[in-house]
PDB file of N, CA and C in Angstrom:
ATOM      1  N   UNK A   1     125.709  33.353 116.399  1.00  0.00           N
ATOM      2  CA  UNK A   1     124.874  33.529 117.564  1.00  0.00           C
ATOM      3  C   UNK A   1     124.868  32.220 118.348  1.00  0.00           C
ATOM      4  N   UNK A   2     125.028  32.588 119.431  1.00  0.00           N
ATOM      5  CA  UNK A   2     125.066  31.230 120.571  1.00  0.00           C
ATOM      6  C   UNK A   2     124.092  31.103 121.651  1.00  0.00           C
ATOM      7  N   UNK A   3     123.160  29.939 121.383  1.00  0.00           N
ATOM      8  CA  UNK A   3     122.128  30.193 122.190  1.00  0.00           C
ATOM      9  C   UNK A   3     122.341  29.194 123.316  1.00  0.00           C
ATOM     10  N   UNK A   4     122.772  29.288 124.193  1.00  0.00           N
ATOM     11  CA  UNK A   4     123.165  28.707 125.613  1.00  0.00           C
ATOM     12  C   UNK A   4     122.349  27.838 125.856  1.00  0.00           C
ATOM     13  N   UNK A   5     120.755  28.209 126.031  1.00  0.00           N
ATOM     14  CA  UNK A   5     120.029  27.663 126.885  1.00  0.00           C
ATOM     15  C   UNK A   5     118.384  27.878 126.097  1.00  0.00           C
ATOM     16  N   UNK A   6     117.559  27.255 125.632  1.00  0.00           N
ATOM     17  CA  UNK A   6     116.663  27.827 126.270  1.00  0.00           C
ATOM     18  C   UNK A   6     115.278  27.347 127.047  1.00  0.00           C
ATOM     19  N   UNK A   7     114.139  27.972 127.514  1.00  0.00           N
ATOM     20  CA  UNK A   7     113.601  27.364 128.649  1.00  0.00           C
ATOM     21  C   UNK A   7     112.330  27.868 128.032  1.00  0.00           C
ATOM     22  N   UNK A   8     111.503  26.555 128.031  1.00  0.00           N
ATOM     23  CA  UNK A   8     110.270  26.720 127.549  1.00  0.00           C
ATOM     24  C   UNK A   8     109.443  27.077 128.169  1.00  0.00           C
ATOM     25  N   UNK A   9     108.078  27.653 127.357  1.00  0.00           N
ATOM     26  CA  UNK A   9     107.031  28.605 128.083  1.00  0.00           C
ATOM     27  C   UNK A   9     106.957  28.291 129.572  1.00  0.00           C
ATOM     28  N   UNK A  10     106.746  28.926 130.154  1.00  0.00           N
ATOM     29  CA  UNK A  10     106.172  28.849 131.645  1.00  0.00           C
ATOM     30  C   UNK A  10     105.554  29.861 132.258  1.00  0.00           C
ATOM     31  N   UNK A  11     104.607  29.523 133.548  1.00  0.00           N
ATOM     32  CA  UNK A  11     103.833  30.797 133.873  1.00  0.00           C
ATOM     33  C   UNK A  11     104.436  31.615 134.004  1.00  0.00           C
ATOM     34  N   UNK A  12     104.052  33.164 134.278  1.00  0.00           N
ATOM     35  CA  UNK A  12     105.153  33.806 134.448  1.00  0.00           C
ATOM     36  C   UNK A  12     104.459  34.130 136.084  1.00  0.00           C
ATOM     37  N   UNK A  13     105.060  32.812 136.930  1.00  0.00           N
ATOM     38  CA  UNK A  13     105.382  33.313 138.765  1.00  0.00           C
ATOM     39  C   UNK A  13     106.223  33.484 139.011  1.00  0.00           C
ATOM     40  N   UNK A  14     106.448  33.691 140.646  1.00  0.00           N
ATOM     41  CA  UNK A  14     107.849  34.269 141.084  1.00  0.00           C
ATOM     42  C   UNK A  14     108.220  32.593 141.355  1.00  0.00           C
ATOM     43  N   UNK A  15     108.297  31.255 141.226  1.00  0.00           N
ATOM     44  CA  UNK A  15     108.518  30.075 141.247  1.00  0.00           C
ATOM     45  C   UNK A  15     109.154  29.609 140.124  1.00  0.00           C
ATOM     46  N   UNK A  16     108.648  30.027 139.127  1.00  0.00           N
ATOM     47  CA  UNK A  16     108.982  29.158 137.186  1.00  0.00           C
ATOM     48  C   UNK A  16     109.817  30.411 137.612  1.00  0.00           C
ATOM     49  N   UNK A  17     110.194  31.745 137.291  1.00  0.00           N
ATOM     50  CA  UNK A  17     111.383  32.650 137.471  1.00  0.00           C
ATOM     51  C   UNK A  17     112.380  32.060 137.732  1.00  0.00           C
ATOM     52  N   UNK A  18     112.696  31.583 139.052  1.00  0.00           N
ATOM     53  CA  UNK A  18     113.948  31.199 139.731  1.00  0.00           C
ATOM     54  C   UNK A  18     114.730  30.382 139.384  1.00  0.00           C
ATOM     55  N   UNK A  19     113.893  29.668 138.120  1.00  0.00           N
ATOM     56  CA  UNK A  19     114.918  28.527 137.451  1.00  0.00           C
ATOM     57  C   UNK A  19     116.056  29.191 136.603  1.00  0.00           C
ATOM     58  N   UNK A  20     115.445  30.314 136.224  1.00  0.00           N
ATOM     59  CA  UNK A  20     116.032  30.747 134.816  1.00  0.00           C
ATOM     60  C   UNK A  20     117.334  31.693 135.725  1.00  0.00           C
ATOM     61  N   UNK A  21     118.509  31.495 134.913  1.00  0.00           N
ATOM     62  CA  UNK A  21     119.547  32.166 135.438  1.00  0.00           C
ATOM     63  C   UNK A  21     119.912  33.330 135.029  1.00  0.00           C
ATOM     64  N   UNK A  22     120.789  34.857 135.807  1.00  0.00           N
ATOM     65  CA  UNK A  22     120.504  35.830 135.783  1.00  0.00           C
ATOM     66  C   UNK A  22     121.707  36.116 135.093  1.00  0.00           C
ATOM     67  N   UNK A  23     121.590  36.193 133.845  1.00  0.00           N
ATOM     68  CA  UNK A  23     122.460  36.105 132.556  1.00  0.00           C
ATOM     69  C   UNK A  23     121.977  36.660 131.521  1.00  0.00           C
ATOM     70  N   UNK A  24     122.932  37.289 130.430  1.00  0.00           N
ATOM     71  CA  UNK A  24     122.125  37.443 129.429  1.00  0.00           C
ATOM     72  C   UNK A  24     121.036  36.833 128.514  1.00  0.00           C
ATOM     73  N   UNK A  25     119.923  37.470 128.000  1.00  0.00           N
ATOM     74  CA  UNK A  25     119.159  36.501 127.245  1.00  0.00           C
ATOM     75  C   UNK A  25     118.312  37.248 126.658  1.00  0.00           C
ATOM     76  N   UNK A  26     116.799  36.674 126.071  1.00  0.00           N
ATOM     77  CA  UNK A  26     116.065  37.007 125.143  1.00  0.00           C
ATOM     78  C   UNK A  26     114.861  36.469 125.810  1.00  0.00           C
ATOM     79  N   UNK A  27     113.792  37.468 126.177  1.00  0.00           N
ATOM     80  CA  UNK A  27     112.604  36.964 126.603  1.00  0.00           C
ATOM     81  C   UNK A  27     111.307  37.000 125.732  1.00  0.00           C
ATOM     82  N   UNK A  28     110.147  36.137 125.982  1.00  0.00           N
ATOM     83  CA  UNK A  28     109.097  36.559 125.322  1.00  0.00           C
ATOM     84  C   UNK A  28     108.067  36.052 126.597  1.00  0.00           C
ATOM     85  N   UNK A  29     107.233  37.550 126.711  1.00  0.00           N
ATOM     86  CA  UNK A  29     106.049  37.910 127.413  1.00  0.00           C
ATOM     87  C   UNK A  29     105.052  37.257 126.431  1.00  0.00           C
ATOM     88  N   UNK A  30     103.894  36.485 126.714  1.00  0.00           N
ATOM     89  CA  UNK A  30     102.700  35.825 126.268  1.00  0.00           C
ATOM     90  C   UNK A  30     101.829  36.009 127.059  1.00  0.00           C
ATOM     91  N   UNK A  31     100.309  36.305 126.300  1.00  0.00           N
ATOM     92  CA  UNK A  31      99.122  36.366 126.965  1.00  0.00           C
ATOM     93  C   UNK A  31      98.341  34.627 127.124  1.00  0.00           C
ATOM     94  N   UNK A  32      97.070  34.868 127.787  1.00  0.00           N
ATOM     95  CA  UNK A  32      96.500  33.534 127.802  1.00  0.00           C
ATOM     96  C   UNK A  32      96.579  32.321 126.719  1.00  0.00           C
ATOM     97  N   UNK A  33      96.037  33.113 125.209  1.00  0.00           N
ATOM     98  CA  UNK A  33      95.831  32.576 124.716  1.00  0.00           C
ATOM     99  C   UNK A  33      97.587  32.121 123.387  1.00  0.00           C
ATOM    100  N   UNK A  34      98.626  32.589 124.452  1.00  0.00           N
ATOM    101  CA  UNK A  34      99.919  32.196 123.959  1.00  0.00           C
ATOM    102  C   UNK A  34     100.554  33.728 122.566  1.00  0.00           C
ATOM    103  N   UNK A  35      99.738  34.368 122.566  1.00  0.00           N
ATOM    104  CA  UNK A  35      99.888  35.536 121.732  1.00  0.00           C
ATOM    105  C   UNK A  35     101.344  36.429 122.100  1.00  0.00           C
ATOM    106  N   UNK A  36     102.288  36.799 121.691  1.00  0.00           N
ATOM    107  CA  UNK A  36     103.161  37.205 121.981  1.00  0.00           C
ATOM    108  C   UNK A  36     102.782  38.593 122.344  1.00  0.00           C
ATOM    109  N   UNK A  37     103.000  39.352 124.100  1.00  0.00           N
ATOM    110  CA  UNK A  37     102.892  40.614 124.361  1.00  0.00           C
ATOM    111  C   UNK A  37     104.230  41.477 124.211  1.00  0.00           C
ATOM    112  N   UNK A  38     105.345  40.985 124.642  1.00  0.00           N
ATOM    113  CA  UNK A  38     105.955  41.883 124.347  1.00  0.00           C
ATOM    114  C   UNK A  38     107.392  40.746 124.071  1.00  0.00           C
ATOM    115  N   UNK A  39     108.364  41.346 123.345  1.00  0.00           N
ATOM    116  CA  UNK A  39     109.733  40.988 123.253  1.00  0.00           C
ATOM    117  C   UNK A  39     110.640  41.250 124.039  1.00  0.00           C
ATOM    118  N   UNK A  40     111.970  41.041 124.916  1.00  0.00           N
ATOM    119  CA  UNK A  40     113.091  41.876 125.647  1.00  0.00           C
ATOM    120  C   UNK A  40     114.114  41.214 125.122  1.00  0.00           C
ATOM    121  N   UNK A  41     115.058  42.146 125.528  1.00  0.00           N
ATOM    122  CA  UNK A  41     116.813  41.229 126.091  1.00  0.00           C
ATOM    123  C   UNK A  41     117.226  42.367 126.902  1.00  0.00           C
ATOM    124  N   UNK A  42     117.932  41.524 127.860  1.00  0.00           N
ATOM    125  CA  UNK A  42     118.733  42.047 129.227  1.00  0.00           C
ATOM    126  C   UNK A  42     119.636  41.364 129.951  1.00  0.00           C
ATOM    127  N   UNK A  43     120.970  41.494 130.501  1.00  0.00           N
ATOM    128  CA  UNK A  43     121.572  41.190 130.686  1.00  0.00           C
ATOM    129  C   UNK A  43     121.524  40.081 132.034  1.00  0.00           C
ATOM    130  N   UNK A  44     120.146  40.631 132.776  1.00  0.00           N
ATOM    131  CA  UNK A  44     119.895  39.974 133.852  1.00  0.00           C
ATOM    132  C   UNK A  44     118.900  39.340 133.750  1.00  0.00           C
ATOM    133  N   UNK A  45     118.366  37.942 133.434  1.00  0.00           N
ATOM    134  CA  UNK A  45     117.242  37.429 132.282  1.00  0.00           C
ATOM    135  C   UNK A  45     116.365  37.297 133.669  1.00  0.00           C
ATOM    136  N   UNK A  46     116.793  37.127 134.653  1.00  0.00           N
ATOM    137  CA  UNK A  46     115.916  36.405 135.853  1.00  0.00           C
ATOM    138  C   UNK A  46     115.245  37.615 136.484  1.00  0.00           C
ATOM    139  N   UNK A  47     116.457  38.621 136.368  1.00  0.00           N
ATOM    140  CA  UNK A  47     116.132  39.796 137.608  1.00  0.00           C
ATOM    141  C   UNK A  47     115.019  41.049 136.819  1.00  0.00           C
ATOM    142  N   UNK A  48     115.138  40.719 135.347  1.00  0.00           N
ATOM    143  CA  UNK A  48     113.903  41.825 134.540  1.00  0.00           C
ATOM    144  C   UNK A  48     113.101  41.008 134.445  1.00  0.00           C
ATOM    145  N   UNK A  49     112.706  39.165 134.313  1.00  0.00           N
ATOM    146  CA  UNK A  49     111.203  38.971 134.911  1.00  0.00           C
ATOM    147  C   UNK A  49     110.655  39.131 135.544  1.00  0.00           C
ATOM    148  N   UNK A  50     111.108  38.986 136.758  1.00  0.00           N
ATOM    149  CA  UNK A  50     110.906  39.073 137.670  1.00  0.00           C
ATOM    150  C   UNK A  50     110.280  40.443 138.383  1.00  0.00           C
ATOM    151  N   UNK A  51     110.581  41.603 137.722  1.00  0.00           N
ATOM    152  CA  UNK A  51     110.386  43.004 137.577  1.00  0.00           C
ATOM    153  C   UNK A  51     109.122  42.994 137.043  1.00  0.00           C
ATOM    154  N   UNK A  52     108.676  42.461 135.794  1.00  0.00           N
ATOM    155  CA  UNK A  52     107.864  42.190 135.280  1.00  0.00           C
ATOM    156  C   UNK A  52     106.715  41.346 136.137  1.00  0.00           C
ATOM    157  N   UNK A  53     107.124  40.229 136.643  1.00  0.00           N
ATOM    158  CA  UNK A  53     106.012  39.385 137.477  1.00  0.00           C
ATOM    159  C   UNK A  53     105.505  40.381 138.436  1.00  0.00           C
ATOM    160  N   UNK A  54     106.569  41.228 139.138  1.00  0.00           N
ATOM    161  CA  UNK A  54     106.149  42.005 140.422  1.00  0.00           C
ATOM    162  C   UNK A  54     105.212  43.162 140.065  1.00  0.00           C
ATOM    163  N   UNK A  55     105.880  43.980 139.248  1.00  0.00           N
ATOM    164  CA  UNK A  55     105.275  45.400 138.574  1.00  0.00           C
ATOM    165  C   UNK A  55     103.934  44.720 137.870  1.00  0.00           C
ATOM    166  N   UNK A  56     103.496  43.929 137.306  1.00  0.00           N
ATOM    167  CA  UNK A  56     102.487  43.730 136.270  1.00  0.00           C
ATOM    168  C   UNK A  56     102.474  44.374 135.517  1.00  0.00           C
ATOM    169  N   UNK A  57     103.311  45.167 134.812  1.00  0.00           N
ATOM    170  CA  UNK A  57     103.438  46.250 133.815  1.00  0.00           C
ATOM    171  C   UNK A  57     103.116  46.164 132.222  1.00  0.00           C
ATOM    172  N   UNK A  58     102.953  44.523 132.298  1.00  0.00           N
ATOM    173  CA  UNK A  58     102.076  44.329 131.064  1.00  0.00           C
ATOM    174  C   UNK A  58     101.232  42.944 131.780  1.00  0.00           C
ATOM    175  N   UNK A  59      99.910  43.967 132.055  1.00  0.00           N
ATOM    176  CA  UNK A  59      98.902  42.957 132.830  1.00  0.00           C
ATOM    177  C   UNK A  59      98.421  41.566 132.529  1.00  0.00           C
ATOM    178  N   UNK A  60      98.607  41.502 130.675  1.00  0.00           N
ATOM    179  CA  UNK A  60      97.789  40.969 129.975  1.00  0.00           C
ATOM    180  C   UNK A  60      99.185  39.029 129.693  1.00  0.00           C
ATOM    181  N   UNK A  61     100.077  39.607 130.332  1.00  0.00           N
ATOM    182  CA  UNK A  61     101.126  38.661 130.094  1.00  0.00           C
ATOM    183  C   UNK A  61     101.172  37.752 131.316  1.00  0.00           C
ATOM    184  N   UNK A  62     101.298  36.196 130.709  1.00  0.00           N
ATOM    185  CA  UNK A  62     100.671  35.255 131.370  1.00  0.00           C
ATOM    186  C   UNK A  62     101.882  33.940 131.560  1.00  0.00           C
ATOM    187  N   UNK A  63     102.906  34.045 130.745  1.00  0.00           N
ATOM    188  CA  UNK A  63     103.208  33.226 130.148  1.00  0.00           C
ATOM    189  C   UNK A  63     104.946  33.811 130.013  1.00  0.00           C
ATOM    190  N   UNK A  64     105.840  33.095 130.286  1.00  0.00           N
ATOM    191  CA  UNK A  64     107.461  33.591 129.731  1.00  0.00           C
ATOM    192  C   UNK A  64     108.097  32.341 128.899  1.00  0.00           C
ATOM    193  N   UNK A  65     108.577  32.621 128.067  1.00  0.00           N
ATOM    194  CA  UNK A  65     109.621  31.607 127.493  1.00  0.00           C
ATOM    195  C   UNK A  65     111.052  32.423 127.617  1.00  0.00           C
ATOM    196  N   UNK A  66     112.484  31.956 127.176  1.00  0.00           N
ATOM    197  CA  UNK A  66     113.451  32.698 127.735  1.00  0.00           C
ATOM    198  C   UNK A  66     114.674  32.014 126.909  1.00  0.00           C
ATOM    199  N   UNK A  67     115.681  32.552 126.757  1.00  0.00           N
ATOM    200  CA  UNK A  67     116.854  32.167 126.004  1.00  0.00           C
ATOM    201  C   UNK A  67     118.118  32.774 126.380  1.00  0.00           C
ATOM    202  N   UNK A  68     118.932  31.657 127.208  1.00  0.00           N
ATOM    203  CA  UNK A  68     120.249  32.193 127.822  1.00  0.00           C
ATOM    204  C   UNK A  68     121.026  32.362 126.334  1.00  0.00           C
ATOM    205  N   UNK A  69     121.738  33.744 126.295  1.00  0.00           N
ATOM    206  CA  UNK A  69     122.725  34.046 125.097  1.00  0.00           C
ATOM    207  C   UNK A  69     124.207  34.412 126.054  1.00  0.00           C
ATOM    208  N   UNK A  70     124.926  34.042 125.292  1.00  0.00           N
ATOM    209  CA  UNK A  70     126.506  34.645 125.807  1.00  0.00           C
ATOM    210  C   UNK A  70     127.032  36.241 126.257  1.00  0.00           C
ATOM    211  N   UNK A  71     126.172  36.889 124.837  1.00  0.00           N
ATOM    212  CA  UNK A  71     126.456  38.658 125.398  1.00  0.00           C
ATOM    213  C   UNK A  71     125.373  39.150 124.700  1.00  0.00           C
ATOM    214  N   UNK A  72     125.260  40.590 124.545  1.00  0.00           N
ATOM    215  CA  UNK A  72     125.013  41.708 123.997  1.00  0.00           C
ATOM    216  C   UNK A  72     124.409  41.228 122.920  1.00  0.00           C
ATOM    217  N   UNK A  73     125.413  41.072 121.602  1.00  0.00           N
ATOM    218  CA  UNK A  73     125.383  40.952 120.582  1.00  0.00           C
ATOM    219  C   UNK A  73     124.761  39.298 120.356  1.00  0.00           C
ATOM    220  N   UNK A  74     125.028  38.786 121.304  1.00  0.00           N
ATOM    221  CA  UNK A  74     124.095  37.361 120.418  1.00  0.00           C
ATOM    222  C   UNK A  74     122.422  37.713 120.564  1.00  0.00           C
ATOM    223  N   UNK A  75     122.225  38.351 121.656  1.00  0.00           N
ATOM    224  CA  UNK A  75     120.657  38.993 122.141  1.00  0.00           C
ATOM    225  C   UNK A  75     120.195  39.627 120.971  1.00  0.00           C
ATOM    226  N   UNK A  76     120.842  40.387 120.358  1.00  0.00           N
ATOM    227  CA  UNK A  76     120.185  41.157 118.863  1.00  0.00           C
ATOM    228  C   UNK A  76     120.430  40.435 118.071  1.00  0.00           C
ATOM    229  N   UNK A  77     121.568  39.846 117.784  1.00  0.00           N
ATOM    230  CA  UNK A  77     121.354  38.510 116.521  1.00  0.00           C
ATOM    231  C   UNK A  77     120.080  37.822 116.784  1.00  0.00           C
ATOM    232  N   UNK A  78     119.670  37.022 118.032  1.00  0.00           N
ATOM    233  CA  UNK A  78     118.663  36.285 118.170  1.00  0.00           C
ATOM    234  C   UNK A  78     117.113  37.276 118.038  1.00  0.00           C
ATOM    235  N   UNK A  79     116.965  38.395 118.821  1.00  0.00           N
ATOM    236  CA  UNK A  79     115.800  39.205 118.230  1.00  0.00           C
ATOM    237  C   UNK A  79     115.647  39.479 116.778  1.00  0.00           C
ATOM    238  N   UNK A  80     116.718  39.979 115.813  1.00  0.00           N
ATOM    239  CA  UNK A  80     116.228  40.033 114.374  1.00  0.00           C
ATOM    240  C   UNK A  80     116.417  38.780 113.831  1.00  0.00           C
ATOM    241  N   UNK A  81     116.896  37.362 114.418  1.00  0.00           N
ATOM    242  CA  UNK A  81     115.964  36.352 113.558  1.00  0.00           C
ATOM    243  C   UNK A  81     114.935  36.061 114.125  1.00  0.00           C
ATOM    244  N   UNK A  82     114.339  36.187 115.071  1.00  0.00           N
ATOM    245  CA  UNK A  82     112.998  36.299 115.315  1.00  0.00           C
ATOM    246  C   UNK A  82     111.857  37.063 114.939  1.00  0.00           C
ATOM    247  N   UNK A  83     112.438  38.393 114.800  1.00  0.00           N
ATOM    248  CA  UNK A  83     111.556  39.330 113.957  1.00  0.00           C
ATOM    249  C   UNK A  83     111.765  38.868 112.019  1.00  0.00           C
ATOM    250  N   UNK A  84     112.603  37.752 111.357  1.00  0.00           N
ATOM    251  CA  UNK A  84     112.160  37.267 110.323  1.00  0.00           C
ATOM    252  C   UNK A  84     111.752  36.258 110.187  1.00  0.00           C
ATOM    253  N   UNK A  85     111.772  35.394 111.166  1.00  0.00           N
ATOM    254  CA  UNK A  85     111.143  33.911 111.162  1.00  0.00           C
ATOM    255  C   UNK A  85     109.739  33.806 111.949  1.00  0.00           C
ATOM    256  N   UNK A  86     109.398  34.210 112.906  1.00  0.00           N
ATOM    257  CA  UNK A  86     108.461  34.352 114.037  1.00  0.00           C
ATOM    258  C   UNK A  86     107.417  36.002 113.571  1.00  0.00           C
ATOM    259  N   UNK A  87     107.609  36.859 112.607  1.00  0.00           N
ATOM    260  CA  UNK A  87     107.268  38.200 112.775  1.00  0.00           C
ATOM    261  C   UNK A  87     106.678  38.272 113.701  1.00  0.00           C
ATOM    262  N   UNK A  88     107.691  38.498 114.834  1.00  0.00           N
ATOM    263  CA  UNK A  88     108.018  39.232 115.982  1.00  0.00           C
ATOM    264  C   UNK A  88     108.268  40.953 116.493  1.00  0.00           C
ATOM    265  N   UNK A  89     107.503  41.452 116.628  1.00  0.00           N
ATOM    266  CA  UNK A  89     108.348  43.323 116.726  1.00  0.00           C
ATOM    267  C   UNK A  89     109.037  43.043 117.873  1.00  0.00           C
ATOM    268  N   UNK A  90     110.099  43.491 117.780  1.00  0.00           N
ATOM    269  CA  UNK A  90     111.042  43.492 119.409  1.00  0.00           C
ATOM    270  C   UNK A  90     111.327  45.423 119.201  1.00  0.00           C
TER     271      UNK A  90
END
């Protein structure tokens, strides 16, 4: 697994977004108090936060951290070691 990049917590605005490049990767949605809301991976790491910042579709998420991966398959390598090191549900 090849982890390119990754980019530590930040709010989740449409400003901290634009850094992150629209590539594959591995996201994590966080509430206030840093609690993990939800897990992703998508091929377009910038353009499904960003979906997320706009939609508010998980209201309670405050917070993005993010991880540029090479493809597909490094995105699920990196979610199931997260779901054994982090118990993470993705």
């Amino acid at each position: 697994m090849a982890v390119r990049h990754r980019f530590e917590a930040r709010n989740l605005d449409g400003k901290s977004i634009w850094d992150v490049p629209d590539s594959w990767g591995v996201y994590i949605l966080r509430d206030r108090k840093f609690n993990v809301s939800y897990v992703g991976s998508t091929p377009t790491l910038r353009t499904k936060l960003y979906q997320h910042f706009q939609s508010r579709d998980i209201p309670e998420a405050k917070y993005f951290e993010c991880y540029q991966v090479e493809n597909e398959r490094d995105a699920i390598e990196l979610l199931n070691e997260m779901k054994k090191t982090r118990n993470v549900v993705a």
